[in-house]
C-alpha atoms as a PDB file:
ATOM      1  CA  UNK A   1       0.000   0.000   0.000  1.00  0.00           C
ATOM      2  CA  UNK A   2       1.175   3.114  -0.837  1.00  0.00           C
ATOM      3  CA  UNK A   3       2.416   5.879   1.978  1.00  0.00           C
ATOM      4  CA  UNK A   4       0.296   8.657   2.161  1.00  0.00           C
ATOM      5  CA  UNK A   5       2.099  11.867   0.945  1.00  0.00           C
ATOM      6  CA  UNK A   6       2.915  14.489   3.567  1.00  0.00           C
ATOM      7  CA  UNK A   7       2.245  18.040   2.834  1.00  0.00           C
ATOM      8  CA  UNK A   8       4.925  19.988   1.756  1.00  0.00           C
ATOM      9  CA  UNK A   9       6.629  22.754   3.575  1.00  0.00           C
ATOM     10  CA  UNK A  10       4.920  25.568   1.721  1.00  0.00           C
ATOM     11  CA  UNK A  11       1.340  24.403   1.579  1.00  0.00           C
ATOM     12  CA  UNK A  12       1.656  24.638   5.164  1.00  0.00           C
ATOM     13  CA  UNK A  13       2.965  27.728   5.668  1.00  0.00           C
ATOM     14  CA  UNK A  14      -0.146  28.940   3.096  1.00  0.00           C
ATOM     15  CA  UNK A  15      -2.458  27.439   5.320  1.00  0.00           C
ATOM     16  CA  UNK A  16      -0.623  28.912   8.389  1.00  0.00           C
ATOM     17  CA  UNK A  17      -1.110  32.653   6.683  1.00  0.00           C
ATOM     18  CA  UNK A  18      -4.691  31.749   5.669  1.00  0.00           C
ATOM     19  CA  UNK A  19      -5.695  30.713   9.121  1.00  0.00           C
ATOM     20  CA  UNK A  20      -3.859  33.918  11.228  1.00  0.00           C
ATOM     21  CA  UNK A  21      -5.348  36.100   7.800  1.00  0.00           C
ATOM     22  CA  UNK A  22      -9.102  34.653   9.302  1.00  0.00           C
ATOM     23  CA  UNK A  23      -8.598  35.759  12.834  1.00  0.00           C
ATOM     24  CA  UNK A  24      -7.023  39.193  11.659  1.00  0.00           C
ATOM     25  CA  UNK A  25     -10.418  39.296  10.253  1.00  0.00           C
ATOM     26  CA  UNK A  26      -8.474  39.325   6.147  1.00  0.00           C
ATOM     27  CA  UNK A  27      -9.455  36.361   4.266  1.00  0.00           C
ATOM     28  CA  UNK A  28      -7.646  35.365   1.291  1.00  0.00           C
ATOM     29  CA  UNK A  29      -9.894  35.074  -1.872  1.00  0.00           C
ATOM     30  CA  UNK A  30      -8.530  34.291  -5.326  1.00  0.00           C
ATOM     31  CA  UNK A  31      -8.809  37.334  -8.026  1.00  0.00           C
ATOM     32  CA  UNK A  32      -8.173  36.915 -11.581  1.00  0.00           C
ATOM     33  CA  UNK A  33      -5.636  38.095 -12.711  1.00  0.00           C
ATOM     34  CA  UNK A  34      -7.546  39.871 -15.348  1.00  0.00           C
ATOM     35  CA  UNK A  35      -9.198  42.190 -12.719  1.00  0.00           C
ATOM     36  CA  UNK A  36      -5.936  43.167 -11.111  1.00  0.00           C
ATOM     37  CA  UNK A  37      -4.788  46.856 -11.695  1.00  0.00           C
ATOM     38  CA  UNK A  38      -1.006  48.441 -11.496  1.00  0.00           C
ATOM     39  CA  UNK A  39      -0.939  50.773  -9.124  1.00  0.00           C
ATOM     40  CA  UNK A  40      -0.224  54.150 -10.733  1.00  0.00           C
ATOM     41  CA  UNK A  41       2.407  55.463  -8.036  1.00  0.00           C
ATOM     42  CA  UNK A  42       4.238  52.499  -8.152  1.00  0.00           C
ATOM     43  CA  UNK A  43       7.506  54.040  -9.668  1.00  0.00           C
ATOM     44  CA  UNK A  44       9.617  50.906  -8.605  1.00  0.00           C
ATOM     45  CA  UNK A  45      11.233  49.308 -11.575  1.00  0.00           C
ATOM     46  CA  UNK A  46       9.528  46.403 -13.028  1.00  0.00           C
ATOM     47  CA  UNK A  47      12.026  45.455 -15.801  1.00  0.00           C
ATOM     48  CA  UNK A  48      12.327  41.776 -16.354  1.00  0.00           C
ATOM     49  CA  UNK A  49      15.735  41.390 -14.656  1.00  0.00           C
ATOM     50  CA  UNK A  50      17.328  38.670 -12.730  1.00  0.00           C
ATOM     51  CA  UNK A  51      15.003  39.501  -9.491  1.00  0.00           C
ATOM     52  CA  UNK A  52      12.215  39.165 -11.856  1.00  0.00           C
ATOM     53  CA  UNK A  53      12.951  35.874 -13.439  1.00  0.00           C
ATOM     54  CA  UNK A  54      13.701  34.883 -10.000  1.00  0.00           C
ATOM     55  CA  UNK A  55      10.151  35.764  -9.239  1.00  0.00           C
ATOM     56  CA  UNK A  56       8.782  33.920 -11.730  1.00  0.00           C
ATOM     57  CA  UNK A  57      11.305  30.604 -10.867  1.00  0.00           C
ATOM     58  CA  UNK A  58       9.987  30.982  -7.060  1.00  0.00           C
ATOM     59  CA  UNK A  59       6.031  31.035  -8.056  1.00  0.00           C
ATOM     60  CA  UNK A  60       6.206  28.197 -10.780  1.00  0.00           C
ATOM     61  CA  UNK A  61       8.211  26.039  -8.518  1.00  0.00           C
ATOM     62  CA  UNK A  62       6.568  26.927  -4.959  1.00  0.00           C
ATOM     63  CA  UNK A  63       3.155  28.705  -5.895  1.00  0.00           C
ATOM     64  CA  UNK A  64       2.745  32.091  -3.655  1.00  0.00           C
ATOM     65  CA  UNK A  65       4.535  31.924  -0.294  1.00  0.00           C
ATOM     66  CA  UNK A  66       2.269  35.707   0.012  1.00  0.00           C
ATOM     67  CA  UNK A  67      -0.721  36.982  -0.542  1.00  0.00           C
ATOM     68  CA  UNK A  68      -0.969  40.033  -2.974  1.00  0.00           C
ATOM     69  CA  UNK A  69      -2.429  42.823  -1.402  1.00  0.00           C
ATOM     70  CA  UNK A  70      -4.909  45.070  -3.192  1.00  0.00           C
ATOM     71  CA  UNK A  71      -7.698  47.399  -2.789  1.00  0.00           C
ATOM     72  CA  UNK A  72     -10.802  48.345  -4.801  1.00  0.00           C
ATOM     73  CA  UNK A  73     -10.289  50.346  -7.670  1.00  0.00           C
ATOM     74  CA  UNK A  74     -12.578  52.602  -9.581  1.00  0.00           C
ATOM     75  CA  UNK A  75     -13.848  50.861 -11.743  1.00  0.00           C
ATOM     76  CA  UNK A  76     -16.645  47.695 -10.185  1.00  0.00           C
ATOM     77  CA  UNK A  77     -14.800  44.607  -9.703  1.00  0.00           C
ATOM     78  CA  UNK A  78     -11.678  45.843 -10.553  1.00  0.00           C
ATOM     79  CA  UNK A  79      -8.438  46.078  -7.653  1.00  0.00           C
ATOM     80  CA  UNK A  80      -5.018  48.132  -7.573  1.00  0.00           C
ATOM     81  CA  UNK A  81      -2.084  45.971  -6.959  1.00  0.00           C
ATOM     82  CA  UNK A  82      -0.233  47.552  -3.463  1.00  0.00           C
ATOM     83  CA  UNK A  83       1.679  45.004  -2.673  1.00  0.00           C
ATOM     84  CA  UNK A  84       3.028  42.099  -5.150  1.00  0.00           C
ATOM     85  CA  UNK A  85       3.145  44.072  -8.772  1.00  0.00           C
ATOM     86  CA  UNK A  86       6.763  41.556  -9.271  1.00  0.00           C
ATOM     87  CA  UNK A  87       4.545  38.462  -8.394  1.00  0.00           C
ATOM     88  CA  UNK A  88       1.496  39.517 -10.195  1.00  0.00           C
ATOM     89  CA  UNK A  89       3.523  40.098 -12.944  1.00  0.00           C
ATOM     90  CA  UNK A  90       4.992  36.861 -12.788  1.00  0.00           C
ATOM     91  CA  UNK A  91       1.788  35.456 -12.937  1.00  0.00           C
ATOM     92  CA  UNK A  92       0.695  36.863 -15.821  1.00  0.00           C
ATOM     93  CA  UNK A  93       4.332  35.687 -17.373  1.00  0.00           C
ATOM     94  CA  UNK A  94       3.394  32.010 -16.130  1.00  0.00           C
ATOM     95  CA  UNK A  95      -0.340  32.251 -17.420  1.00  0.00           C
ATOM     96  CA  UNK A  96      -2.070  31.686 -14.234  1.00  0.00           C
ATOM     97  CA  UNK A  97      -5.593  32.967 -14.650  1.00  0.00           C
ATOM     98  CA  UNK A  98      -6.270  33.932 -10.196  1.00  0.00           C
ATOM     99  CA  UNK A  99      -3.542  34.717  -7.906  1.00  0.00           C
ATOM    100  CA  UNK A 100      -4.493  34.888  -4.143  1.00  0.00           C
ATOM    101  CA  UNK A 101      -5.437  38.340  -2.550  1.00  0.00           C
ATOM    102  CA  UNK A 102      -6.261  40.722   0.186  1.00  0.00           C
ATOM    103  CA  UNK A 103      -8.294  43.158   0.104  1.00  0.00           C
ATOM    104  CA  UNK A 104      -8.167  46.224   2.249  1.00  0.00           C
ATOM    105  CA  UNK A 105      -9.262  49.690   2.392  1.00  0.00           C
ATOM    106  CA  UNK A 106      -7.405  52.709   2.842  1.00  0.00           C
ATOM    107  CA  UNK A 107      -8.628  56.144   4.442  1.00  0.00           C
ATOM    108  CA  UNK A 108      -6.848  58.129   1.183  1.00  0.00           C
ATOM    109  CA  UNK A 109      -4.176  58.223  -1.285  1.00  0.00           C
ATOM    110  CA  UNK A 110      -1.082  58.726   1.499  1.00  0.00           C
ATOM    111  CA  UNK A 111      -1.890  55.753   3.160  1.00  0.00           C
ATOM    112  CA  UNK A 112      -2.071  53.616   0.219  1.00  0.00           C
ATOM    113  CA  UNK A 113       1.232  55.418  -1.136  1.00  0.00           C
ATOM    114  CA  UNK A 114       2.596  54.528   2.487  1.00  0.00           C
ATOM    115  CA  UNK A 115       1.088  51.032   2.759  1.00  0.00           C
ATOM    116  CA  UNK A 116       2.802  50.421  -1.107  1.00  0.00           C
ATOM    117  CA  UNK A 117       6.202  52.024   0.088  1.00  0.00           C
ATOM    118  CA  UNK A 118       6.576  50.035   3.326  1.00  0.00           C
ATOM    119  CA  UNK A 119       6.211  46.430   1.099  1.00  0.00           C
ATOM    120  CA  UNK A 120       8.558  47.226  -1.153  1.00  0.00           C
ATOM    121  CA  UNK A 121      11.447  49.560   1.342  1.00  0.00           C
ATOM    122  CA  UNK A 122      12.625  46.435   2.785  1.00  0.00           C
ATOM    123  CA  UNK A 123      11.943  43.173   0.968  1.00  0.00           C
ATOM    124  CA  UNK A 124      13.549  44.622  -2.634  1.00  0.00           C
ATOM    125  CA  UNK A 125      16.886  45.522  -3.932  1.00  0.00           C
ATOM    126  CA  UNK A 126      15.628  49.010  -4.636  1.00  0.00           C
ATOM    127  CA  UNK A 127      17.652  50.886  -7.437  1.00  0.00           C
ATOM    128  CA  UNK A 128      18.643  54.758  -5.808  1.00  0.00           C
ATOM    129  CA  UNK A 129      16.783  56.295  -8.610  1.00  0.00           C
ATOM    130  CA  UNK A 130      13.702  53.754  -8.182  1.00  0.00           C
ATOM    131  CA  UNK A 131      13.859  55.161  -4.363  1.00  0.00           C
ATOM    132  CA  UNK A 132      14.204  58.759  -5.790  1.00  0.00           C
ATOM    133  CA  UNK A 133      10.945  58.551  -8.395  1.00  0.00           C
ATOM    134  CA  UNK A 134       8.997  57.245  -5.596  1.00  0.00           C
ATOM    135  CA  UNK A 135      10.341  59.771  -3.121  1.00  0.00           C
ATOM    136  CA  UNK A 136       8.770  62.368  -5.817  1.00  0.00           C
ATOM    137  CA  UNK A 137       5.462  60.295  -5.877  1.00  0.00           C
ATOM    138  CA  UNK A 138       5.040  60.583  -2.360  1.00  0.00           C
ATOM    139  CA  UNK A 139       5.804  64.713  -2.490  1.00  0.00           C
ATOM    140  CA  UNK A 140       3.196  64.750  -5.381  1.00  0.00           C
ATOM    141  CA  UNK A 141       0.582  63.235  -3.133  1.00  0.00           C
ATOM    142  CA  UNK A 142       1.147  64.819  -0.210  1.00  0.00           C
ATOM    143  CA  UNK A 143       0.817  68.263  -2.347  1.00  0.00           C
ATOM    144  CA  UNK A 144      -2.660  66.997  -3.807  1.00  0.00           C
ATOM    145  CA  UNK A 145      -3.661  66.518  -0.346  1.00  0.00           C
ATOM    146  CA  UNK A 146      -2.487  70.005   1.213  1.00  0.00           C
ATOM    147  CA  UNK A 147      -0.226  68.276   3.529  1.00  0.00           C
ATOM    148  CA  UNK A 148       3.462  69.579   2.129  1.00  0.00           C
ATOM    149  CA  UNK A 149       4.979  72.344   4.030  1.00  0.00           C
ATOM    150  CA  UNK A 150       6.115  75.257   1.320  1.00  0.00           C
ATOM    151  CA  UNK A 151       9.924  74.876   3.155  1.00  0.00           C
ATOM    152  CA  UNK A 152      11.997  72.434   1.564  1.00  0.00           C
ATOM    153  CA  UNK A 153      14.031  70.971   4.855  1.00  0.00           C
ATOM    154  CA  UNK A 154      10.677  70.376   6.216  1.00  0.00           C
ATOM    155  CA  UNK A 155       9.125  68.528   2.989  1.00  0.00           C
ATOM    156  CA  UNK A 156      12.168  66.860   3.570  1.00  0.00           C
ATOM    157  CA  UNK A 157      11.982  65.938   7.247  1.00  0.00           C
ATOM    158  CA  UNK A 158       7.995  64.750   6.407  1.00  0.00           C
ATOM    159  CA  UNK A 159       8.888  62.750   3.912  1.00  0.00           C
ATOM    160  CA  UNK A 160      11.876  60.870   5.722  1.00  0.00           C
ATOM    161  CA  UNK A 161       8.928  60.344   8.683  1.00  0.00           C
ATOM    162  CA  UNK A 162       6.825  58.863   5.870  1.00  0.00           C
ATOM    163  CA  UNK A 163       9.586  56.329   5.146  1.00  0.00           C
ATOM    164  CA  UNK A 164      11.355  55.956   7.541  1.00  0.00           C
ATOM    165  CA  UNK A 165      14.153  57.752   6.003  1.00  0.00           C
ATOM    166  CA  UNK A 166      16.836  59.715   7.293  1.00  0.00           C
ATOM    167  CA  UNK A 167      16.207  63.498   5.949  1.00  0.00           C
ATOM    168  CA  UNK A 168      19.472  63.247   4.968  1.00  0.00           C
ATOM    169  CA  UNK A 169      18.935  59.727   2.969  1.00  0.00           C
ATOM    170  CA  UNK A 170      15.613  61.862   1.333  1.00  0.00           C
ATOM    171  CA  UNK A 171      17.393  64.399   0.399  1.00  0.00           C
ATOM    172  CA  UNK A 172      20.109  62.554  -1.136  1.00  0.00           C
ATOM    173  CA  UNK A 173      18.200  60.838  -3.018  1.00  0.00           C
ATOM    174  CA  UNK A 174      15.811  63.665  -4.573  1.00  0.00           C
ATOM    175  CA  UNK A 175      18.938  65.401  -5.574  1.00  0.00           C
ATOM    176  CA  UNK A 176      19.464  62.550  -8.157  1.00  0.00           C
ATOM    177  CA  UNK A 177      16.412  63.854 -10.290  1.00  0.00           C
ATOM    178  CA  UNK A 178      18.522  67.027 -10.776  1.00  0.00           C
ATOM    179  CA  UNK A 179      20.413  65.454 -13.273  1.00  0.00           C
ATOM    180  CA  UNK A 180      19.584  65.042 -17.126  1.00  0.00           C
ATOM    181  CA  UNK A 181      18.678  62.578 -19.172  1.00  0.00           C
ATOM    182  CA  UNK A 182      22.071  61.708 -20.690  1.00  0.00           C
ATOM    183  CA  UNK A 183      23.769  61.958 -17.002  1.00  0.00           C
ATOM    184  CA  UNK A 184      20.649  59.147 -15.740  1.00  0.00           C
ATOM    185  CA  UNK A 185      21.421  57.047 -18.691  1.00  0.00           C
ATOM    186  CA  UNK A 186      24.661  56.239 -17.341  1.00  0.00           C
ATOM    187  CA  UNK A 187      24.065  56.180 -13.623  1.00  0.00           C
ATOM    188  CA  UNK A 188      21.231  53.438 -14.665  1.00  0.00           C
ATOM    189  CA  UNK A 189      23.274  51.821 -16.694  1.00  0.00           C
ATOM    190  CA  UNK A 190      26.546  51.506 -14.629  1.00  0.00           C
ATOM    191  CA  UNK A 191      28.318  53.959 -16.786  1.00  0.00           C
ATOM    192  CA  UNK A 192      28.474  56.447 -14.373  1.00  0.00           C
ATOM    193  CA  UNK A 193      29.320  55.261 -10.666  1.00  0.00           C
ATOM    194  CA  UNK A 194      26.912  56.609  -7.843  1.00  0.00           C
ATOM    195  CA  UNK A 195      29.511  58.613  -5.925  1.00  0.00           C
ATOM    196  CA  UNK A 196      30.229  60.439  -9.157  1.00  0.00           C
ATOM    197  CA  UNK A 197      26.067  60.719  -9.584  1.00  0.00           C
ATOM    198  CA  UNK A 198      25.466  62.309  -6.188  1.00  0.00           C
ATOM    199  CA  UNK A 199      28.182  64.758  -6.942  1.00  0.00           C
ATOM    200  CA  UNK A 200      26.945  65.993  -9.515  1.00  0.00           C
ATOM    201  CA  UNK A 201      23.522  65.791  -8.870  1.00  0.00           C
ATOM    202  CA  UNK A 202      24.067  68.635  -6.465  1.00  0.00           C
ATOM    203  CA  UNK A 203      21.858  71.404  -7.245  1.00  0.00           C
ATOM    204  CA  UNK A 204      25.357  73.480  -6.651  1.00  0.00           C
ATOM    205  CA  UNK A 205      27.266  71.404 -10.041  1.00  0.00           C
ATOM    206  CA  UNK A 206      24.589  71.776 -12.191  1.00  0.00           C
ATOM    207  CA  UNK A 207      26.305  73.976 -14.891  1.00  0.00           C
ATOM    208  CA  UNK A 208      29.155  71.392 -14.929  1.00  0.00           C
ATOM    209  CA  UNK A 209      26.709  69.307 -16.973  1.00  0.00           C
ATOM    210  CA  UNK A 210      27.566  70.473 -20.349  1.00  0.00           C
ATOM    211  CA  UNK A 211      31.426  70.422 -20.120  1.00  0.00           C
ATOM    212  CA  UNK A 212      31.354  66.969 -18.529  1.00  0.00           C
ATOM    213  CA  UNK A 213      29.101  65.772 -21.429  1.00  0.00           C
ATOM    214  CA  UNK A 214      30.668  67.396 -23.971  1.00  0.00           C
ATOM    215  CA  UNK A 215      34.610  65.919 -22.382  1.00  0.00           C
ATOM    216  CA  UNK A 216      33.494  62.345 -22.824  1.00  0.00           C
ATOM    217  CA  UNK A 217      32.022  62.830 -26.230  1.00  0.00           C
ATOM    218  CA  UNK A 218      35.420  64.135 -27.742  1.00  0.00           C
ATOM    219  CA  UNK A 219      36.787  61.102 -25.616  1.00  0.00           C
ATOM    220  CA  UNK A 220      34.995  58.767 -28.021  1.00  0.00           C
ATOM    221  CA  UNK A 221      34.655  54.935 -26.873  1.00  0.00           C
ATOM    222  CA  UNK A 222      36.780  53.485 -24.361  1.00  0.00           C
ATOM    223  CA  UNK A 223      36.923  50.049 -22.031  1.00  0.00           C
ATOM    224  CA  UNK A 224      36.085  52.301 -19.001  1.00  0.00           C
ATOM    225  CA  UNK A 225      33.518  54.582 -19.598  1.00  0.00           C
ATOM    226  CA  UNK A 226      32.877  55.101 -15.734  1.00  0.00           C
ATOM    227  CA  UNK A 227      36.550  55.994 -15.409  1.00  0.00           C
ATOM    228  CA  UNK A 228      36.376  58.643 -18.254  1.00  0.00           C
ATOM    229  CA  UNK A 229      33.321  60.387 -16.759  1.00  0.00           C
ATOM    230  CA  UNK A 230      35.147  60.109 -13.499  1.00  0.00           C
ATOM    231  CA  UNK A 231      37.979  62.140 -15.379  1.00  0.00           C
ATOM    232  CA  UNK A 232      35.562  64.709 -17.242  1.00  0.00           C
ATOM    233  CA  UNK A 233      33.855  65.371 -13.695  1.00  0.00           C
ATOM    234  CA  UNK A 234      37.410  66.210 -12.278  1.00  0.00           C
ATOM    235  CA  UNK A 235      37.907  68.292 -15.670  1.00  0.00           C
ATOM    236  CA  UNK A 236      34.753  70.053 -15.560  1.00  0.00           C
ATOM    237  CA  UNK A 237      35.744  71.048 -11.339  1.00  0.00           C
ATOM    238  CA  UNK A 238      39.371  72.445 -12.231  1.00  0.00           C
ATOM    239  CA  UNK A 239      38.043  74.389 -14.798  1.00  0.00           C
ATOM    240  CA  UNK A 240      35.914  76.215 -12.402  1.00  0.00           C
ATOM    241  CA  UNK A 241      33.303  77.163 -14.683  1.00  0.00           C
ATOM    242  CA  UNK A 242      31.190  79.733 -13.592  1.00  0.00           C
ATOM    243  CA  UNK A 243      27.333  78.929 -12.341  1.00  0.00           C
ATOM    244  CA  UNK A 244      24.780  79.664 -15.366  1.00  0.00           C
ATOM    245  CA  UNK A 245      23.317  82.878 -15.150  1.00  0.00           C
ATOM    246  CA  UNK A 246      19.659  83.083 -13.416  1.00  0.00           C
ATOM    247  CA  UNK A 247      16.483  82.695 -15.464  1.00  0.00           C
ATOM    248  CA  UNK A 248      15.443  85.517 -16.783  1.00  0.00           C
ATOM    249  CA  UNK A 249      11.955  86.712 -15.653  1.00  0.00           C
ATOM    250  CA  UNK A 250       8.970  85.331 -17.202  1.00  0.00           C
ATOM    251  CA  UNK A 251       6.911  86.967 -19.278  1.00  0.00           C
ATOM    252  CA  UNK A 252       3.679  88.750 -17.343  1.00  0.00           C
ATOM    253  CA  UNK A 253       1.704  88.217 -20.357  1.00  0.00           C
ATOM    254  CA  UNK A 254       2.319  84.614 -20.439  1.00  0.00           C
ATOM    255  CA  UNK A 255       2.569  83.973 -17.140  1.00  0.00           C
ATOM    256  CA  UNK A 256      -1.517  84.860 -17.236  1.00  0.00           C
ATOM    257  CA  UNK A 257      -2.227  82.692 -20.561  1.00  0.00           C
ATOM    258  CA  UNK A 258      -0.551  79.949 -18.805  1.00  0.00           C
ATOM    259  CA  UNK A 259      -2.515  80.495 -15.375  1.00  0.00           C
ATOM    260  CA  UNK A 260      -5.833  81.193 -17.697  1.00  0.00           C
ATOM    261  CA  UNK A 261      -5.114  77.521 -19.414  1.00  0.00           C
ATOM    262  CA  UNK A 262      -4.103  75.656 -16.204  1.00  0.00           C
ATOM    263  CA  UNK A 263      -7.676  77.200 -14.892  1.00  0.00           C
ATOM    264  CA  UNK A 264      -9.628  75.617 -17.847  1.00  0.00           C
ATOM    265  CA  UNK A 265      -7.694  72.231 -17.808  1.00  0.00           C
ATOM    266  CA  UNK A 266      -8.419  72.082 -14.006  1.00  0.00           C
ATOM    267  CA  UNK A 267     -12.651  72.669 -14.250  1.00  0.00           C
ATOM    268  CA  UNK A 268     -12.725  70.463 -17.582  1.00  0.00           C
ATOM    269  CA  UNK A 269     -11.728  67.497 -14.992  1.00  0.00           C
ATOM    270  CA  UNK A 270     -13.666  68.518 -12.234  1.00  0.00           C
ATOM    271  CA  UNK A 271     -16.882  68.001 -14.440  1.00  0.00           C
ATOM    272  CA  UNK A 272     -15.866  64.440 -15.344  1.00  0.00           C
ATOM    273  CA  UNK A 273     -14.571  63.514 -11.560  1.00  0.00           C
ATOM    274  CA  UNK A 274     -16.722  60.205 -10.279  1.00  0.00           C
ATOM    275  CA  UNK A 275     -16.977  59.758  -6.550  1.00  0.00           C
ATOM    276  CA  UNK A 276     -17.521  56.852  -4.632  1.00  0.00           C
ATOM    277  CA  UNK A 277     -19.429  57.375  -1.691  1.00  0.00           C
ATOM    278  CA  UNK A 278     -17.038  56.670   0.441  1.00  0.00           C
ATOM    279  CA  UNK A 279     -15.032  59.460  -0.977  1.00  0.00           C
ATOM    280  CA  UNK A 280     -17.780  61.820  -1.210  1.00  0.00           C
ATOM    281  CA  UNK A 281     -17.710  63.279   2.804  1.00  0.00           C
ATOM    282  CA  UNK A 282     -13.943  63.834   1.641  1.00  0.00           C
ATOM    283  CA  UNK A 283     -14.293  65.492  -1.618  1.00  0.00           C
ATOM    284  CA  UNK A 284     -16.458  67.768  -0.020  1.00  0.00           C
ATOM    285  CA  UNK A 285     -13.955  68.928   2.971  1.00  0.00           C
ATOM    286  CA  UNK A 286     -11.878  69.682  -0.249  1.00  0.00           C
ATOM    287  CA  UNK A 287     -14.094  71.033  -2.534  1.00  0.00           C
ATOM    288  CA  UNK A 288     -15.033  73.687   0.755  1.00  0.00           C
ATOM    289  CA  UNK A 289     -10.990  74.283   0.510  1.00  0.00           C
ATOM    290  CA  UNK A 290     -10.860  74.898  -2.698  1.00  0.00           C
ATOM    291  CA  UNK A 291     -13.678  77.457  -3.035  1.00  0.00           C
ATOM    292  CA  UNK A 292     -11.944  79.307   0.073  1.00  0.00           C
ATOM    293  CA  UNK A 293      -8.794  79.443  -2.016  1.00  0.00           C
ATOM    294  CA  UNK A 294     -10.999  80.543  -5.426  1.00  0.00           C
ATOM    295  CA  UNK A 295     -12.494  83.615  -3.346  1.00  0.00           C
ATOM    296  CA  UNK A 296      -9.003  84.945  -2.739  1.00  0.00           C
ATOM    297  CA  UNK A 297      -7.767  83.850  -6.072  1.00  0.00           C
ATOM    298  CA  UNK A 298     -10.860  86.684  -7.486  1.00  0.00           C
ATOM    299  CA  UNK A 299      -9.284  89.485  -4.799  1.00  0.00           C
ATOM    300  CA  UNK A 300      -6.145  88.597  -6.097  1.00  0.00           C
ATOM    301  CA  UNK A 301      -6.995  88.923  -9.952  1.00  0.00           C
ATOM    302  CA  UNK A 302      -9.393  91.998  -9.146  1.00  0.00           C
ATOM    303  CA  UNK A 303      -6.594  93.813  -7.013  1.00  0.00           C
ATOM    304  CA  UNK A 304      -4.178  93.235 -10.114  1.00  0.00           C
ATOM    305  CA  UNK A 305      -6.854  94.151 -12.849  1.00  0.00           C
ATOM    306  CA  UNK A 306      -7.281  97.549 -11.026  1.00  0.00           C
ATOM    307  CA  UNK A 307      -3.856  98.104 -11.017  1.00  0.00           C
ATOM    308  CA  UNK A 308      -3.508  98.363 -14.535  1.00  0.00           C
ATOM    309  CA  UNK A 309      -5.878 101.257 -14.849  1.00  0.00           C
END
């Protein structure tokens, strides 16, 4: 007679998580895969790399050791990924039509951001310019909810509490988005080591930019292309190039077609907004906001109007 086959390690543990999910009051329910949404401010990288195809080895050979987490999403039976976009994504890779889920709710946008952060800060080798676009997500989002102080040390020390970030580490990273495209080519690439990408991402070397690009053009190819930049950054130092001048002013004139378009852009999407009700007590705390801020916005344009006669 045959021996009856013990359970393996993982299908355990899966009924361990499913059983502590039950008293937490979560139960695990299998989505399709179909109905599962990426999350819009997820700005980690989800390039098919060797993490990646180790995701997909670890799900075809052990099935998922995790539930995804997700939460409703606008549109009726549909759910944003917040936790799992690699695995999901492996999923779809491997053709599995349901992957198992939790769903929770969350009181607004930050603490979704914060709930999608905090799964991916410390179980991920996170790139420093994957850390730095999502360090600029969260800043976006805590500006669309009035929450960002107008001083940049203390956007900085709110965002490292958000994260659990040093300000330091925040700012350090944010700096990174100073550079330009050709200069975050070759950071993500490995062209360009990251000591040589925080220097110069300081907003203070900015206008060594040029001369650095322009020194490892007439270079031409080489074996050691993070060498050579290392070289054209020392170059472009010694030569102590002065600072750009400052922007010039804008123009009044188009400073008020601009504001005049960025007005109509704004009330064409407020006529197509759709609230849930569960949003709707919220929107209309905002909405009260807003119309505070429109009344002074009229003094403002009537006080400038009268000026000009």
């Amino acid at each position: 007679m045959a021996s009856k086959k013990s359970p393996s390690i993982f299908g355990t543990l899966q009924k361990t998580t499913e059983a502590a999910s039950a008293v937490n009051g979560e139960f695990v329910r299998q989505l399709r895969v179909s109905d599962l949404e990426d999350n819009p401010m997820n700005r980690f990288s989800m390039a098919e790399d060797e993490q990646f195809l180790s995701t997909v080895e670890s799900v075809k050979r052990d099935g998922f050791l995790e539930d995804i987490i997700v939460t409703p999403a606008a549109a009726e039976g549909k759910y944003r990924i917040v936790s799992g976009h690699r695995r999901v994504a492996a999923a779809r890779k491997l053709g599995k039509t349901t992957v198992p889920c939790k769903v929770r709710h969350y009181e607004d946008s930050l603490a979704e951001l914060r709930a999608l952060m905090g799964a991916n800060l410390h179980r991920r080798n996170l790139s420093p310019f994957d850390m730095a676009r999502q360090l600029e997500t969260l800043r976006e989002v805590l500006r669309s909810e009035n929450k960002l102080p107008a001083n940049i040390k203390e956007q900085s020390e709110l965002m490292a509490e958000q994260t659990d970030l040093s300000r330091a580490t925040v700012e350090r990273y944010l700096d990174l988005l100073n550079l330009d495209e050709t200069l975050t080519a070759w950071a993500e690439s490995g062209k360009m080591t990251m000591t040589d990408a925080y220097e110069l991402a300081r907003r203070s070397n900015a206008h060594l930019y040029p001369a650095v690009e322009e020194f490892v053009a007439k270079a031409g190819e080489t074996d050691d292309f993070p060498v050579l930049v290392h070289r054209a950054i020392a170059y472009a130092k010694a030569a102590e190039l002065p600072p750009a001048p400052p922007k010039a002013a804008p123009n009044a004139l188009r400073s008020v077609d601009s504001f005049g378009r960025a007005i109509r852009r704004s009330t064409a999407q407020l006529r197509t907004l759709k609230l849930d009700d569960a949003d709707k007590a919220t929107a209309k705390r905002k909405l009260d906001t807003c119309l505070a801020n429109l009344d002074e916005l009229r003094r403002t344009v009537e006080a400038l109007k009268n000026s000009l006669d």
